[in-house]
Protein backbone atom coordinates (compact mmCIF):
# COMPACT_ATOMS: atom_id res chain seq x y z
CA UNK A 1 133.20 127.27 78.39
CA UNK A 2 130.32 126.12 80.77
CA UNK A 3 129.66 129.76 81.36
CA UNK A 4 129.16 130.72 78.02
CA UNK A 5 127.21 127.51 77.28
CA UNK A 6 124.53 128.86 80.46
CA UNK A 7 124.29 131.72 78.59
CA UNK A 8 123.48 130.34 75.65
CA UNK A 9 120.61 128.17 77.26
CA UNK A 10 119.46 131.07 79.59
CA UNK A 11 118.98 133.05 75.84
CA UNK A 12 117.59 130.19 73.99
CA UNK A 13 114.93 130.35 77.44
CA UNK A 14 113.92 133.78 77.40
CA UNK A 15 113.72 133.53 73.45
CA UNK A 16 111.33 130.66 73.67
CA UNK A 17 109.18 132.81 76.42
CA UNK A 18 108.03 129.53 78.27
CA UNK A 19 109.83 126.70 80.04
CA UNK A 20 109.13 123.30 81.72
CA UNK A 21 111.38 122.03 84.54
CA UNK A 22 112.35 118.83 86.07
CA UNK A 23 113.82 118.54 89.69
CA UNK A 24 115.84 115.71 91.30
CA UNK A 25 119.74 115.31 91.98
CA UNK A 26 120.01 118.38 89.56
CA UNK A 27 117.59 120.71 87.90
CA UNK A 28 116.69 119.95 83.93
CA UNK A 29 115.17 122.29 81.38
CA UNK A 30 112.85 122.20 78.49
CA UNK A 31 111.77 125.16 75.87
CA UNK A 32 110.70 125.28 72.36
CA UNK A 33 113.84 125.80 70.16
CA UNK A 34 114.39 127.24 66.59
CA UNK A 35 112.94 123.26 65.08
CA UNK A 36 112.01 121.19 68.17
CA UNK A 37 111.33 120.95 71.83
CA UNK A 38 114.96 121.10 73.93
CA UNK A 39 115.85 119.80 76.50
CA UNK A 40 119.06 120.72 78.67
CA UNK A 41 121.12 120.79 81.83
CA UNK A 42 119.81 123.74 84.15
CA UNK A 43 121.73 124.07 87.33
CA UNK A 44 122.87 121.55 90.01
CA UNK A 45 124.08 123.33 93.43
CA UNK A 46 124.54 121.62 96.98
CA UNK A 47 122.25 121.28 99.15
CA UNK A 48 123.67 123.10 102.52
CA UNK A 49 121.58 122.38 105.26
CA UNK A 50 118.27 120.26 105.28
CA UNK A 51 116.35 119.28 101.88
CA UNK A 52 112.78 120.10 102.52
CA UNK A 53 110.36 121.07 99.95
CA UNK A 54 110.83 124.49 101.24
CA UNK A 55 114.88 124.56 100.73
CA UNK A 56 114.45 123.09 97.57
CA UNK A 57 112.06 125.79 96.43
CA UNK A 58 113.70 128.71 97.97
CA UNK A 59 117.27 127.26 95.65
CA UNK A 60 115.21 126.75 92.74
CA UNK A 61 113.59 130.33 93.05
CA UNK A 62 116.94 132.04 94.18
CA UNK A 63 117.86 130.36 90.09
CA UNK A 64 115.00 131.74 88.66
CA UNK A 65 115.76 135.30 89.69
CA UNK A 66 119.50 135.44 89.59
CA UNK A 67 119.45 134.18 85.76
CA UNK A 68 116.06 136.89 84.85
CA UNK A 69 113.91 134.16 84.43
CA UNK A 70 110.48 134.44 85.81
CA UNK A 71 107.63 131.87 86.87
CA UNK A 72 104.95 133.07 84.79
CA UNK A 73 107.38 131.53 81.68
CA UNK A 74 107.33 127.97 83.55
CA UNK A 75 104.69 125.96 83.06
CA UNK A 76 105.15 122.70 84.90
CA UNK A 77 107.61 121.36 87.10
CA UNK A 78 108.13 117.59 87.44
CA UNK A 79 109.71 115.55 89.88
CA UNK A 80 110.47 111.83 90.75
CA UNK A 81 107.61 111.74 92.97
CA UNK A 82 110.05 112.06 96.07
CA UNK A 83 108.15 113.79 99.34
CA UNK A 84 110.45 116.66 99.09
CA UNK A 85 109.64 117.11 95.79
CA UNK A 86 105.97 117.41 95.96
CA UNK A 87 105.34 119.82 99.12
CA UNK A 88 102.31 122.04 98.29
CA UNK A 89 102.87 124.68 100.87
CA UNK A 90 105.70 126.31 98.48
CA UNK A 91 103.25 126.13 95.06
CA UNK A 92 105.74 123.76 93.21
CA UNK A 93 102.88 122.15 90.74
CA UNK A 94 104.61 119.04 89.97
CA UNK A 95 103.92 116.38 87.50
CA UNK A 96 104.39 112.86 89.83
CA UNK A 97 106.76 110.44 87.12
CA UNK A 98 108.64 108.01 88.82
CA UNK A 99 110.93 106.03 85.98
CA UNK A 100 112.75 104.07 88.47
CA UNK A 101 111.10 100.82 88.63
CA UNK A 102 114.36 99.56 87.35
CA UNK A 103 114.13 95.77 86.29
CA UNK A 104 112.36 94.49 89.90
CA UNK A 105 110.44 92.32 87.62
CA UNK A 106 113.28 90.21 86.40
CA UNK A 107 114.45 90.51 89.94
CA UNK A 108 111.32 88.51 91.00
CA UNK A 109 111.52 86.15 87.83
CA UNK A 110 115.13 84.99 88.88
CA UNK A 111 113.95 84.34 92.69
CA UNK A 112 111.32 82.38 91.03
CA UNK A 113 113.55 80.12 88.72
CA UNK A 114 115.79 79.60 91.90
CA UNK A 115 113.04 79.27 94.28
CA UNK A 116 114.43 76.15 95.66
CA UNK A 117 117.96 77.38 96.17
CA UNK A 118 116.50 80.44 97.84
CA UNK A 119 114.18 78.44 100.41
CA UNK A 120 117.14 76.14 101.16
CA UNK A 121 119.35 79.23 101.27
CA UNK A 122 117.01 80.69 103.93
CA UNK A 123 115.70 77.26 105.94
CA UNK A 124 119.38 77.19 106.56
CA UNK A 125 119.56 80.66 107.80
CA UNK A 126 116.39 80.11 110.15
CA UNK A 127 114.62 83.01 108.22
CA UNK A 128 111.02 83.62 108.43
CA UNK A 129 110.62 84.40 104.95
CA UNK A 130 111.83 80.71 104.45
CA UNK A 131 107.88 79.32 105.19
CA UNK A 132 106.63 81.89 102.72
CA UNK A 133 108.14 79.72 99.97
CA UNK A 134 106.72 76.61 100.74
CA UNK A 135 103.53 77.11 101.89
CA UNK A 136 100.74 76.99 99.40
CA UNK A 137 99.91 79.60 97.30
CA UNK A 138 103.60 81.16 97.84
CA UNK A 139 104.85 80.11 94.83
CA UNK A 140 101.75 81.09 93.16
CA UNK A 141 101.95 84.28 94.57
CA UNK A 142 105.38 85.05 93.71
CA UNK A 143 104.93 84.00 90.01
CA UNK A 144 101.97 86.34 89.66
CA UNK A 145 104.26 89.06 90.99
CA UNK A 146 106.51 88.30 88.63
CA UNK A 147 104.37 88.53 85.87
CA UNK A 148 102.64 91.93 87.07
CA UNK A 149 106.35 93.38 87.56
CA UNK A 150 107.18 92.67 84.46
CA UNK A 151 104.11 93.87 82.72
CA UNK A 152 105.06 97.57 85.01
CA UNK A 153 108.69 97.65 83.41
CA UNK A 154 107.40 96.83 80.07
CA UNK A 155 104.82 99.76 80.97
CA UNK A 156 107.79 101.97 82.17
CA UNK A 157 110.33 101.15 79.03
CA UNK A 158 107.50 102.34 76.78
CA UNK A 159 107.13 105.81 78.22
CA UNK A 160 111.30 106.50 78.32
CA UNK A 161 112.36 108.33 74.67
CA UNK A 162 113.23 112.00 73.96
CA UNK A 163 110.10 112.47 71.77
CA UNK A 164 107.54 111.02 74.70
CA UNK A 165 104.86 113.71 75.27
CA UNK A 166 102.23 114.13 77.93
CA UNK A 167 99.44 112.59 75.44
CA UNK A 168 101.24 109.86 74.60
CA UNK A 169 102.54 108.54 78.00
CA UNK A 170 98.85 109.58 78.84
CA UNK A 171 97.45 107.01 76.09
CA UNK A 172 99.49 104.39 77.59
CA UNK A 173 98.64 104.77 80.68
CA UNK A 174 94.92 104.59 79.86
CA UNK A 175 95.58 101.20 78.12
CA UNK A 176 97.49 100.31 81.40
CA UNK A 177 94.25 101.01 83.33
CA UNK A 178 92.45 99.37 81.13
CA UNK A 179 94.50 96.09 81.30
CA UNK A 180 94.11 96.36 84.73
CA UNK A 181 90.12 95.56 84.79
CA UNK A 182 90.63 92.67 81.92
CA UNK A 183 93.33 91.02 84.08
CA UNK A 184 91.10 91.07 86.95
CA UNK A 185 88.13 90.01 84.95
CA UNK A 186 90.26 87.19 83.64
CA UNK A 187 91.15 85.96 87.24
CA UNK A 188 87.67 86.00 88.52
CA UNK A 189 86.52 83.98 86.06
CA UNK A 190 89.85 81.65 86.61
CA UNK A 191 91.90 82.26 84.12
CA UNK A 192 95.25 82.99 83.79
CA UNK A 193 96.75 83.56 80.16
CA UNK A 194 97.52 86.86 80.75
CA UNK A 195 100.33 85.84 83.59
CA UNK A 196 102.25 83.39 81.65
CA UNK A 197 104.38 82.67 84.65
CA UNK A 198 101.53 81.82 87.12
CA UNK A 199 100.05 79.70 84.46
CA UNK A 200 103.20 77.49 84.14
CA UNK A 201 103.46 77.42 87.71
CA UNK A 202 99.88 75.71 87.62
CA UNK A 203 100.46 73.43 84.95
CA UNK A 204 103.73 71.72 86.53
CA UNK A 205 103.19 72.18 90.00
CA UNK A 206 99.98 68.97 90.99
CA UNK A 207 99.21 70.71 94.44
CA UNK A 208 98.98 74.26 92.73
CA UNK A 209 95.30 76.01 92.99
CA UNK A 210 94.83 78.89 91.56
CA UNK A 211 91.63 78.65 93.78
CA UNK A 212 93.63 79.35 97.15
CA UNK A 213 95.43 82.77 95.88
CA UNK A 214 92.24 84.01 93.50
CA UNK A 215 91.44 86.39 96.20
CA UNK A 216 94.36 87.61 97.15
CA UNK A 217 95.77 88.29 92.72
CA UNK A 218 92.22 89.87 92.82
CA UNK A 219 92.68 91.87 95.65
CA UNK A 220 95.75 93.12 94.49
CA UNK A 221 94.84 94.04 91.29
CA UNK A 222 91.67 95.91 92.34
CA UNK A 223 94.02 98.52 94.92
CA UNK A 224 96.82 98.47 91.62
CA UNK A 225 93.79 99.81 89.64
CA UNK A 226 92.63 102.39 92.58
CA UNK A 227 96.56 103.37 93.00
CA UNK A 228 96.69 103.59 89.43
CA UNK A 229 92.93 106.39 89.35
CA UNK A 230 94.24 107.79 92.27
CA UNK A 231 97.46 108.90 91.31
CA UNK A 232 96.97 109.54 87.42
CA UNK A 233 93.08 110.55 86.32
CA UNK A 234 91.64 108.70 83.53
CA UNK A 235 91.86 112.17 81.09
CA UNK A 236 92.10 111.53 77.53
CA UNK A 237 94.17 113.86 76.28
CA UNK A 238 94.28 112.60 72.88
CA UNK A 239 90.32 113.20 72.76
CA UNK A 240 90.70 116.53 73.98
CA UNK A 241 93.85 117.46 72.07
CA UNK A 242 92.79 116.16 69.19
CA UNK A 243 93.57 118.81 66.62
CA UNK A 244 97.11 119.24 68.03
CA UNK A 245 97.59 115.20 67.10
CA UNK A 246 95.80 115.06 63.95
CA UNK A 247 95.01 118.57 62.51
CA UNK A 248 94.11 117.78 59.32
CA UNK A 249 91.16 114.93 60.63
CA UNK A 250 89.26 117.60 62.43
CA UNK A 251 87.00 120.80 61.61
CA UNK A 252 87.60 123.70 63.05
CA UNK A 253 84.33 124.33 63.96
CA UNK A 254 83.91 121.03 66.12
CA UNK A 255 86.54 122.66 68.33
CA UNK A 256 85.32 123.06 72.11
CA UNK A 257 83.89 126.26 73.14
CA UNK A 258 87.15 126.54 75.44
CA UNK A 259 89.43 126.51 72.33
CA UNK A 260 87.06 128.51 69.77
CA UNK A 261 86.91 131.21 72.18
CA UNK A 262 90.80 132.12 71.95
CA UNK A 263 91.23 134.69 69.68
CA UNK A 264 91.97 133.40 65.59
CA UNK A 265 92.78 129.81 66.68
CA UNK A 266 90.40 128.07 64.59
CA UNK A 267 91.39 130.71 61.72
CA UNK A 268 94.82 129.72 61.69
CA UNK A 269 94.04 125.99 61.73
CA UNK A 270 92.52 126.39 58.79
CA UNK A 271 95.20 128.09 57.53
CA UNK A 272 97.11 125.12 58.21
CA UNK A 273 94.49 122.77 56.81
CA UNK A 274 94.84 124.28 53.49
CA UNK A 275 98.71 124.48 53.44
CA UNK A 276 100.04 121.66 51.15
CA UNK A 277 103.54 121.76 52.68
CA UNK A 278 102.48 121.71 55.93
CA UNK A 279 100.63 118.59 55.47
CA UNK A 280 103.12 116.91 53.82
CA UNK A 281 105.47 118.32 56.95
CA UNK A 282 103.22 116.37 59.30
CA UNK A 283 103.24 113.68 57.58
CA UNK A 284 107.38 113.62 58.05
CA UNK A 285 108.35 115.04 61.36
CA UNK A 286 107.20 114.31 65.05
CA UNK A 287 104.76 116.46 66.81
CA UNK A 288 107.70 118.53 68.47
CA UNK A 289 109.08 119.73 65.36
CA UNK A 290 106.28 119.88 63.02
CA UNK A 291 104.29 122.59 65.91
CA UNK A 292 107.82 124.39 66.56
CA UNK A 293 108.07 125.03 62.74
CA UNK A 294 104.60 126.21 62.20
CA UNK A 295 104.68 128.54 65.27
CA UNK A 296 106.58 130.64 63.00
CA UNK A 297 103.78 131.70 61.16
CA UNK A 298 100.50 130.26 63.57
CA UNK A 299 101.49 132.09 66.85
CA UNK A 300 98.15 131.37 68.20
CA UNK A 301 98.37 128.00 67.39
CA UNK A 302 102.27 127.25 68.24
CA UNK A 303 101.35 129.39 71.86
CA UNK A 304 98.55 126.56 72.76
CA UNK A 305 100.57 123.56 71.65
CA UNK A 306 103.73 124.70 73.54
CA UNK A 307 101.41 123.89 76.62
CA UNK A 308 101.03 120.47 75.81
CA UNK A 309 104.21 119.56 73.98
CA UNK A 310 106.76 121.23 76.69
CA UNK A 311 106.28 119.59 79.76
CA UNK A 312 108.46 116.85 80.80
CA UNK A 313 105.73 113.69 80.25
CA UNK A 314 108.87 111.93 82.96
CA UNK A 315 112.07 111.88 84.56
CA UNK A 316 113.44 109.70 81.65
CA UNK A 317 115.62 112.49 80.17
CA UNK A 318 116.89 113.82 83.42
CA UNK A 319 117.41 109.94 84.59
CA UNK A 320 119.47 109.10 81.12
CA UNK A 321 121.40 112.29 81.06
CA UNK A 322 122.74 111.98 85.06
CA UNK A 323 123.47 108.71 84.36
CA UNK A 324 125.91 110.05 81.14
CA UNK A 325 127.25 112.78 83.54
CA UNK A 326 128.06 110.35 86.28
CA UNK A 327 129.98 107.59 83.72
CA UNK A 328 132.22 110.73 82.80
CA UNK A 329 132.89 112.01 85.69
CA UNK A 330 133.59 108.71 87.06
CA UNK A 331 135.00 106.32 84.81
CA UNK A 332 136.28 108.26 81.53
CA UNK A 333 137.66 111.45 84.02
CA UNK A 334 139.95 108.76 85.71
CA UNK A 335 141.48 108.00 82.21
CA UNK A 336 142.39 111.54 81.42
């Protein structure tokens, strides 16, 4: 059964011509099916000897070639942001997505509601992190981390869902940034309504300054805001990709001389313009499905979108779908 099932992917693959993968524990999938963008299980083998970027490569090639598939049909790999998944000696171009901030926010929020139980916890235990607590500004400190964790979760539960693309994470992300430079605005001028916890802390606490840990929050968020540049550049994609997001809002001759220069793209936009169904199709169906149905017709057009569209935007789906794996293999197996 899982045999034939591989083959049936592996077909579906070749048929769709291009392919996105994601790497971690095991190796995911995506291609453009008969009505949407799939995703599936790929392949998960042991890891023999070491895991360098090299091994990993070298079982992810020996894949490729045993099941006919070649690289010049992939067009991005993504990966958890792990070292061994980003080595650039082996060419592995990988899309850096960590998901896996996993609720430290709420972590830091219940240290903070039991703040006292924790310092007594630790006085008792003659632990250094016990002063931390108690001196000033700690409490400040961790209540602003608190807040800024939880604002990074919120950030990270937004860009989890099947139909998340690389535009739309990349939108959020932009508003992330630019969040970033009002919260920091905010602090320098002292104020603090955008960290709800850190303002409660300075409302009960008499001793609290927000004066003594200004600085530091500052600080802070000016390297979160470099990390942030650094790591993801500040591209708008839904600028540039404009038509692909809202075809019908745009002329075909404001295209950029990139796009106008590929061969009856703008021709078959207009094509599209001017097709009553398809608008009303667009007006019905997510991105995914709406460009996989009108690739039909618009090769042109359905070969450019599969670019942007087909890449995994993070490791959400691989993340949910291990998860799944593991609960039956674990739990439900033991029941059989």
């Amino acid at each position: 059964m899982s045999g034939d099932i591989k083959e049936q992917v592996g077909a579906a693959i070749n048929e769709s011509g291009k392919f996105s993968l994601q790497l971690d524990k095991s190796s995911d999938v995506q291609y453009q099916g008969k009505s949407d963008i799939e995703e599936d299980f790929l392949f998960c083998k042991r890891m023999e000897t070491t895991t360098t970027d090299e091994d990993l490569f070298k079982l992810v090639d020996s894949f490729i070639k045993e099941e006919g598939f070649r690289w010049d049909q992939c067009l991005s790999v993504c990966s958890d942001g792990a070292p061994a998944m980003l080595g650039t000696c082996q060419g592995f171009t990988a899309s850096d997505s960590d998901s896996l901030w996993l609720s430290r926010g709420k972590v830091l929020q219940r240290v903070l509601d039991m703040h006292a139980e924790v310092e007594i916890f630790l006085n008792k235990r003659k632990h250094t992190l016990a002063s931390k607590l108690s001196e000033p500004g700690g409490l400040l400190k961790l209540a602003y981390l608190s807040d800024i964790f939880s604002e990074l979760n919120l950030l990270n539960m937004s860009m989890q869902g099947k139909d998340e693309t690389l535009i739309s994470v990349s939108e959020k992300l932009r508003v992330f940034k630019a969040n970033i430079r009002l919260w920091n605005g905010k602090i320098e001028q002292g104020k603090t309504t955008s960290f709800p916890l850190l303002k409660l802390i300075l409302e009960d606490e008499e001793d609290a300054s927000l004066v003594g840990v200004q600085n530091v929050i500052g600080g802070h968020l000016e390297k979160l805001s470099e990390e942030f540049d650094r790591y993801i550049p500040d591209v708008d994609l839904h600028e540039k990709y404009k038509w692909m997001c809202r075809p019908f809002d745009v002329h075909a001759e404001d295209l950029s001389e990139e796009e106008s220069s590929i061969h009856n793209l703008q021709e078959e936009l207009i094509e599209v313009q001017n097709d009553e169904t398809l608008h009303f199709n667009f007006q019905h169906q997510i991105l995914g499905v709406f460009w996989t149905t009108v690739k039909i017709e618009k090769p042109v057009l359905g070969c450019e979108t599969v670019k942007v569209f087909l890449p995994f935007a993070t490791t959400y789906l691989y993340e949910s779908g291990f998860a799944a794996l593991t609960a039956i293999k674990a739990k439900h197996r033991s029941r059989l």
